[in-house]
Protein backbone atom coordinates (compact mmCIF):
# COMPACT_ATOMS: atom_id res chain seq x y z
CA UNK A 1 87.24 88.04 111.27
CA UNK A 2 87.37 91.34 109.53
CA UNK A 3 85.79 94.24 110.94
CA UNK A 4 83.18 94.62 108.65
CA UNK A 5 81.85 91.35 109.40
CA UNK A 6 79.58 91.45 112.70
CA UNK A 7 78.95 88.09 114.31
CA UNK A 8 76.65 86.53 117.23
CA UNK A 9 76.92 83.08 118.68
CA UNK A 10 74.67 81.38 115.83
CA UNK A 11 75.06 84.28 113.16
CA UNK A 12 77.78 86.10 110.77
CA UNK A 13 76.40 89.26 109.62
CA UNK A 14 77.81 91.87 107.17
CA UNK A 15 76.60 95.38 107.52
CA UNK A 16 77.07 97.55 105.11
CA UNK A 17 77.86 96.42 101.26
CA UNK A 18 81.66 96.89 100.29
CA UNK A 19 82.00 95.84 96.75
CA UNK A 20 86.17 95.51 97.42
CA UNK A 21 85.22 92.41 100.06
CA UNK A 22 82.87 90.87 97.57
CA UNK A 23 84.87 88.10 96.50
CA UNK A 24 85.39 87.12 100.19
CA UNK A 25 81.76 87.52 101.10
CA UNK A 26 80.62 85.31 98.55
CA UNK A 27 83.23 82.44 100.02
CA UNK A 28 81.97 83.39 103.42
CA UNK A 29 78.27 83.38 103.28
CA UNK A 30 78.49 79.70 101.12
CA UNK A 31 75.59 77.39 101.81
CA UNK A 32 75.60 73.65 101.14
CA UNK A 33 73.74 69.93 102.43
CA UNK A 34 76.28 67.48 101.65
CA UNK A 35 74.93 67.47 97.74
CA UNK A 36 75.01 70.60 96.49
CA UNK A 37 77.56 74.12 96.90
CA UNK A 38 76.41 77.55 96.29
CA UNK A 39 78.65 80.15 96.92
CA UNK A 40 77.19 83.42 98.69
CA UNK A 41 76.70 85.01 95.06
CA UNK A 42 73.83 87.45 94.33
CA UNK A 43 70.54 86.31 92.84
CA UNK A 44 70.36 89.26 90.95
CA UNK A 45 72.73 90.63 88.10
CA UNK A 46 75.55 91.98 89.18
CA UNK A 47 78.32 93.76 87.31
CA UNK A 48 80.82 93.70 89.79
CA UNK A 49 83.74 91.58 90.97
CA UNK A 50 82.21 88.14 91.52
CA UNK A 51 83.15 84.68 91.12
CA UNK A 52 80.10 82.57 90.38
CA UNK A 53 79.84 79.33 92.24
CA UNK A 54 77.76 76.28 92.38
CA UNK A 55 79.02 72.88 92.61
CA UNK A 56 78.66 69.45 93.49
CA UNK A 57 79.48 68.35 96.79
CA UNK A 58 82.79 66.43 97.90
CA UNK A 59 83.57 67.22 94.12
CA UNK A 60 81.74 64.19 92.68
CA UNK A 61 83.09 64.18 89.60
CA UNK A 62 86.54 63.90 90.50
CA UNK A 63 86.01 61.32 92.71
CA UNK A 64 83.11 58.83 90.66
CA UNK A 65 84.64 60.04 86.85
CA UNK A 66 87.24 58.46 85.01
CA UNK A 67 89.33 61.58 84.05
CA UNK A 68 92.76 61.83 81.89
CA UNK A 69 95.65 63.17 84.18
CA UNK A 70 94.46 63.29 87.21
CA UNK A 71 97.35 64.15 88.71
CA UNK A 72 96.96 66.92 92.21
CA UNK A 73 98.14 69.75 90.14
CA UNK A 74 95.32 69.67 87.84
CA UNK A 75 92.64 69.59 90.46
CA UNK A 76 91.48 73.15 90.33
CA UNK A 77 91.11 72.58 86.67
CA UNK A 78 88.84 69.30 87.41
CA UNK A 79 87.15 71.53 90.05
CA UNK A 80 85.87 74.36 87.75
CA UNK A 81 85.10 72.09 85.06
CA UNK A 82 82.86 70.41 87.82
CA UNK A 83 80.63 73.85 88.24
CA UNK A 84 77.17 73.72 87.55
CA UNK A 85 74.56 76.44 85.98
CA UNK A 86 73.50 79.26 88.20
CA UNK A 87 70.37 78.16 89.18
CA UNK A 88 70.18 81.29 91.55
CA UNK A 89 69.62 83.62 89.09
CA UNK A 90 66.70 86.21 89.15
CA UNK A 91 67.06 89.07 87.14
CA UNK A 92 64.84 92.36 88.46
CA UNK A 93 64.00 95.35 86.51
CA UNK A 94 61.95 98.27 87.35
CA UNK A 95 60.82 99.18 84.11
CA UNK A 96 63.59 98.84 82.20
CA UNK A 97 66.19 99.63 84.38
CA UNK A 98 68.13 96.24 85.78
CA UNK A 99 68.67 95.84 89.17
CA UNK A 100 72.79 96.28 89.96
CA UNK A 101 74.10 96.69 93.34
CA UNK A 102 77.79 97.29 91.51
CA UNK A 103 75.52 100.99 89.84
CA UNK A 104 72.71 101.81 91.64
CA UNK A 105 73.30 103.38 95.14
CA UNK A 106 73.00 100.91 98.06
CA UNK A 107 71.48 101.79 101.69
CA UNK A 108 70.72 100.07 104.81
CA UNK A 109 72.84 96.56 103.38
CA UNK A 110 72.43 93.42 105.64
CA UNK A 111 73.54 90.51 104.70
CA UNK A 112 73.04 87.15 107.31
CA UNK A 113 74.36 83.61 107.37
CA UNK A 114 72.08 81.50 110.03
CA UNK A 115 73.77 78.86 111.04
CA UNK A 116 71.31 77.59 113.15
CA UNK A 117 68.65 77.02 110.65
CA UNK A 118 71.14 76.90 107.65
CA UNK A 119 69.94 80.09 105.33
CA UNK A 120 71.18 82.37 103.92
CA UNK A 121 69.34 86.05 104.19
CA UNK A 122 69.97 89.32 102.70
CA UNK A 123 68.18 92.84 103.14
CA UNK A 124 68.62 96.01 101.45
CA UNK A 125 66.99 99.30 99.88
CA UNK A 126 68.30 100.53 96.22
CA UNK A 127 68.71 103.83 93.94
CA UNK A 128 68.21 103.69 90.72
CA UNK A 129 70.11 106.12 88.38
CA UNK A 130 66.67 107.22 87.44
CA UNK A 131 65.87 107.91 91.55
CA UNK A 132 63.86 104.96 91.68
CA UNK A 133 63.97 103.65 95.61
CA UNK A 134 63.02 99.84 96.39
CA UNK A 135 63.57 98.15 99.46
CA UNK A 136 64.95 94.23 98.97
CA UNK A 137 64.32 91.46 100.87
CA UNK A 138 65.76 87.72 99.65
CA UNK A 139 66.01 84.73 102.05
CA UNK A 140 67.14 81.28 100.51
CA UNK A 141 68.54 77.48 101.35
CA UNK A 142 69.78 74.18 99.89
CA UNK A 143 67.23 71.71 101.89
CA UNK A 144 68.82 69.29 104.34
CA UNK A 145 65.67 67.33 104.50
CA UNK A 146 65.66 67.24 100.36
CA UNK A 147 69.36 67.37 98.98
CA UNK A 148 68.58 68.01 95.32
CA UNK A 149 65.95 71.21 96.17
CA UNK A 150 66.99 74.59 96.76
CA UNK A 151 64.47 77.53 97.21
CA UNK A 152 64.94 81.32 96.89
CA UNK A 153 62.42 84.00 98.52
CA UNK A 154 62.90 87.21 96.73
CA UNK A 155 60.52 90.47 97.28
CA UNK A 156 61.04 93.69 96.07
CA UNK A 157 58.91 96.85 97.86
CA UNK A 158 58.38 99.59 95.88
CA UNK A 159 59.16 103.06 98.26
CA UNK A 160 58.79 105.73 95.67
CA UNK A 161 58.41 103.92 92.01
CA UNK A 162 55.11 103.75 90.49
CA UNK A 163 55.68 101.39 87.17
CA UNK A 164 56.37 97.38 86.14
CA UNK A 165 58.23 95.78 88.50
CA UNK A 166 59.39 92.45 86.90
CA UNK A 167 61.22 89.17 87.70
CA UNK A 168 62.81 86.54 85.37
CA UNK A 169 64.01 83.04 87.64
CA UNK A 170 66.39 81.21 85.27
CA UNK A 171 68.80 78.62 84.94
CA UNK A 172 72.08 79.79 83.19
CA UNK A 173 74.47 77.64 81.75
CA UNK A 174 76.45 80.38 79.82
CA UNK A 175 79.71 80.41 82.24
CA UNK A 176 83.19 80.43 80.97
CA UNK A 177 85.94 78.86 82.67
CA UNK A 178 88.80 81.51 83.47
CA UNK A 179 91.35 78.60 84.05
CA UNK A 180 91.24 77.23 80.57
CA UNK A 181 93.26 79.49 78.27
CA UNK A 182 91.11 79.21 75.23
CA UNK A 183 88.48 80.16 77.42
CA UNK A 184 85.97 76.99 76.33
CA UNK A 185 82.09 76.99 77.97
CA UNK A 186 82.32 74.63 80.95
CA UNK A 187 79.36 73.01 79.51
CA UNK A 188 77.56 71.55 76.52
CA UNK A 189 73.64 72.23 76.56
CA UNK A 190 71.25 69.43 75.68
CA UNK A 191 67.93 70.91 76.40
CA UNK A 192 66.48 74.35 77.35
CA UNK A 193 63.06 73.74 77.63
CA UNK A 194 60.23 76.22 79.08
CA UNK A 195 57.23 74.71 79.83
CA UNK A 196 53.90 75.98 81.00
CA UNK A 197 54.74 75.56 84.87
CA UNK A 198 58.15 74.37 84.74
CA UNK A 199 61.48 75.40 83.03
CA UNK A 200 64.63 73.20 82.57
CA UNK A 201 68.64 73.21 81.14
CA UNK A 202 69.89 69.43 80.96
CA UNK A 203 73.57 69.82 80.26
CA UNK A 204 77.28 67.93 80.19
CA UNK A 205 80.87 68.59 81.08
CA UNK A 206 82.36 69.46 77.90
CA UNK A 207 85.53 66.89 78.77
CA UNK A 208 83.73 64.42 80.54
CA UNK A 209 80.09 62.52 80.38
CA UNK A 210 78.71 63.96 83.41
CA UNK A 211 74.95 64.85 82.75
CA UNK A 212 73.19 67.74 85.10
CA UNK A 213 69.70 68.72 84.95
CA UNK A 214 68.79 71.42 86.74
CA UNK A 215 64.89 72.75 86.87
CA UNK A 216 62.80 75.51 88.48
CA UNK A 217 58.93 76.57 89.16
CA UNK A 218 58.29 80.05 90.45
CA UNK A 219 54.67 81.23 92.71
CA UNK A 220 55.01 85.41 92.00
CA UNK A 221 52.72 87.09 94.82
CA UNK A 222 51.35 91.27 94.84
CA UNK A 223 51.38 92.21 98.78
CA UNK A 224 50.49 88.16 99.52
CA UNK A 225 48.04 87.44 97.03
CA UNK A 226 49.26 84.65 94.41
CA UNK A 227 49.46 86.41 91.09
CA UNK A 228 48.23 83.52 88.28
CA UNK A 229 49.61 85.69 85.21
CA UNK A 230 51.22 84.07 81.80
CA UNK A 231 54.34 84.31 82.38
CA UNK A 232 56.91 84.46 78.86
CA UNK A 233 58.50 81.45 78.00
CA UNK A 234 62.65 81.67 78.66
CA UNK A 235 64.32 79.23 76.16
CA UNK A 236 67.44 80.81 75.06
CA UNK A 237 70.51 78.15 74.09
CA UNK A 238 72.19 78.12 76.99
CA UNK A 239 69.15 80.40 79.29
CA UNK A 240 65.98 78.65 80.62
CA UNK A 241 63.15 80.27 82.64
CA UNK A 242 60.52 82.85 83.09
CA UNK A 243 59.73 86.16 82.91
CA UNK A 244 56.99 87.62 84.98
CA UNK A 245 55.67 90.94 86.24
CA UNK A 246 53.03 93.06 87.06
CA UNK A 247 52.32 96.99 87.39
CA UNK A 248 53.12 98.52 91.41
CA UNK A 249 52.45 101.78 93.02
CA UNK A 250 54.51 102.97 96.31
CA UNK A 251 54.17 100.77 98.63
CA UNK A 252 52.82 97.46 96.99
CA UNK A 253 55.32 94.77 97.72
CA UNK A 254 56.13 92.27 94.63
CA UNK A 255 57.77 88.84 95.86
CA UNK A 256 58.80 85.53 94.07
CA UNK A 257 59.63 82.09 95.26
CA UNK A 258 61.49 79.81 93.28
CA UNK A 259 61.68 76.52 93.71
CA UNK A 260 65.03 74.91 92.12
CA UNK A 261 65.92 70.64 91.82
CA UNK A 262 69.51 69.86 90.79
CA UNK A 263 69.99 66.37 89.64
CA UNK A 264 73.21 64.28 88.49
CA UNK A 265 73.85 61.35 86.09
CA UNK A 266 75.67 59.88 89.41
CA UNK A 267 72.61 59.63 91.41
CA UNK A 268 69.91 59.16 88.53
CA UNK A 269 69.56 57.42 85.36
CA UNK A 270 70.92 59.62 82.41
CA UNK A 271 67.74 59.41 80.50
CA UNK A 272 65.76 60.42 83.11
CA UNK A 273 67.13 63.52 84.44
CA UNK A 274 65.17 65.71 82.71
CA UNK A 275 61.64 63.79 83.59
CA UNK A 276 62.51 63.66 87.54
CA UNK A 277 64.16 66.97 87.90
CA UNK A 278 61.17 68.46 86.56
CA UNK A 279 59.38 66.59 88.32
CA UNK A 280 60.91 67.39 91.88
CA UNK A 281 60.83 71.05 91.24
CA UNK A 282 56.98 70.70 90.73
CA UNK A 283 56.54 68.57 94.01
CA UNK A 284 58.58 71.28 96.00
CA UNK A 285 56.54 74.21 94.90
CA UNK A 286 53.20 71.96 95.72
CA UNK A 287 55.30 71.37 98.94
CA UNK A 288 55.42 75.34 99.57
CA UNK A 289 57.97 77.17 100.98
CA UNK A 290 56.92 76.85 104.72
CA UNK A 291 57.15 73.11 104.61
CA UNK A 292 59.71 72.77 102.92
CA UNK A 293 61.44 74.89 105.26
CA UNK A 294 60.09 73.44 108.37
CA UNK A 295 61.86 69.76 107.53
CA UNK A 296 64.86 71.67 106.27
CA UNK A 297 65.23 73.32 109.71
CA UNK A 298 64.00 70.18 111.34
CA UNK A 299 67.08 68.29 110.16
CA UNK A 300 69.27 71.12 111.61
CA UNK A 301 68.18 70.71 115.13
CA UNK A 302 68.74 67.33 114.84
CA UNK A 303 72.33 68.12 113.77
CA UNK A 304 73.01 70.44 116.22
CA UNK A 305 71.27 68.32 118.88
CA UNK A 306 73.85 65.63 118.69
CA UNK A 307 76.83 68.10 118.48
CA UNK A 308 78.37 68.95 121.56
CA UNK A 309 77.42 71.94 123.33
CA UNK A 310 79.46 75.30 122.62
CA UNK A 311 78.87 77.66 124.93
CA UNK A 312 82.21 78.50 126.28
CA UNK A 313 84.73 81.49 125.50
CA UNK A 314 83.87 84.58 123.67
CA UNK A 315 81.43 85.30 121.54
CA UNK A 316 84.04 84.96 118.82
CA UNK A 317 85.11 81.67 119.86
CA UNK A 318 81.48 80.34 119.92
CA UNK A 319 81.00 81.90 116.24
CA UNK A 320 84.28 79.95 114.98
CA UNK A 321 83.49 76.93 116.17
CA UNK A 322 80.27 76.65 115.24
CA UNK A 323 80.99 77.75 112.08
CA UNK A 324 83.41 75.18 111.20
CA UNK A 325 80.90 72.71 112.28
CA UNK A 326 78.45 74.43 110.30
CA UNK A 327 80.96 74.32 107.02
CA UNK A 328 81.44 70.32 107.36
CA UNK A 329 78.11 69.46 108.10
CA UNK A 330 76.76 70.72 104.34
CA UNK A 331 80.02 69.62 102.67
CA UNK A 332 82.06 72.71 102.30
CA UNK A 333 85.53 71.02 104.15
């Protein structure tokens, strides 16, 4: 493990952020539960180095989908094709400057992959080129307990800015594929809809007839009290969400859950994606956060319950092992 990565028994921290390990961080800190992959890729923009990636698990679509050639050296190909939207995206401005760890200064960086409980956490305080100081605090997982649900906790404290703080949760299907020399979108867009309480994308692979619909609900709280403002309606081509904000002072803290269901034409009837994805996303934010994350957990101490015990050798040792573990239990081997 490389120096810059600090580890514990059940943890693998990074301290510090180092823009030239970004690339391997993101591959590192990679969450899955045997349904869906999400690389360790920042929910907000980032202008840097990074290789977005969210994908089915066990690569589906290679596996379920007749595909021309499918001969081994095309498989990375097949793979990228089989990339979904970002459905981790939250865009942050203060004002409007965007937040972007690749320009504004970066202190105190933490970044933490639990094991134990399977998330995924991240801590931070940020510089604006303007001077404008925010602490960051984002926490998220793919549910064990619900395969196709994946939440994000993202709050923003305000340490010397006095303005709008504001926060737009979308689903992004505008990703190019870097392996294809004519550089085609990995996906055509059938809907981007925004409703009142619900946003959605419902898309398909460009060289195949595989059907994703991926759809999100948001609660926005001011220092813990549930903010019910009209939020604008997201509903770009290939964009679908939210945006939402309110005025801060120094000191108020601004945070955002979103609640995110993923859903496949392998699992679910084609014409029906759109209807039950929707639908899920709306039943996990009803759900709540807490819940949701108490079964998620739940299903992890089960895991790691019937695993045998590793508690022998160096903390290093421990780390590895249960990391590999860890990897093959959500699909990532």
């Amino acid at each position: 493990m490389d120096k810059y990565l600090q580890n514990d028994p059940w943890t693998i921290i990074e301290e510090s952020f180092h823009s030239n390990h970004q690339l391997d961080a993101e591959l590192i800190f990679s969450l899955g539960n045997d349904q869906i992959i999400q690389f360790g890729n920042f929910e907000e923009y980032y202008s840097g180095e990074t290789n977005h990636g969210s994908y089915i698990a066990d690569n589906y679509l290679l596996k379920n989908t007749e595909i021309s050639n499918p001969k081994p050296e095309n498989s990375l190909n097949i793979e990228r094709i089989n990339a979904l939207p970002n459905w981790i995206g939250i865009i942050v401005r203060l004002n409007d400057e965007k937040l972007d760890l690749s320009v504004w200064e970066v202190i105190d960086f933490k970044h933490v992959l639990n094991m134990k409980e399977g998330f995924l956490e991240r801590s931070f305080e940020a510089i604006s080129v303007h001077g404008h100081h925010i602490q960051v605090s984002v926490k998220r997982f793919l549910s064990m307990a619900e395969t196709e649900v994946g939440a994000i906790y993202y709050s923003v404290k305000s340490l010397n800015f006095a303005g709008r703080i504001s926060f737009m949760p979308i689903i992004d299907a505008d990703l190019r594929d870097s392996n294809l020399n004519d550089h085609e979108p990995t996906w055509n867009v059938l809907q981007s809809k925004t409703q009142r309480d619900v946003s959605h994308l419902w898309t398909q692979t460009r060289r195949t007839d595989f059907h994703v619909c991926s759809a999100l609900t948001y609660e926005l709280y001011k220092n813990n009290e549930l903010l019910n403002l009209i939020a604008t309606k997201i509903e770009k081509e290939k964009v679908a969400g939210f945006s939402t904000g309110t005025d801060v002072k120094t000191g108020d803290t601004l945070y955002v859950i979103k609640y995110v269901a993923i859903l496949n034409s392998l699992n679910h009837p084609m014409k029906e994606l759109t209807e039950l994805a929707c639908n899920l996303a709306k039943e996990a934010k009803q759900k709540g956060w807490n819940k949701l994350f108490e079964e998620h957990a739940t299903v992890w101490a089960e895991k790691w319950k019937q695993t045998i015990t590793i508690d022998e050798g160096d903390i290093d040792d421990q780390r590895a092992n249960r990391y590999e573990l860890f990897r093959s239990y959500q699909g990532l081997k």
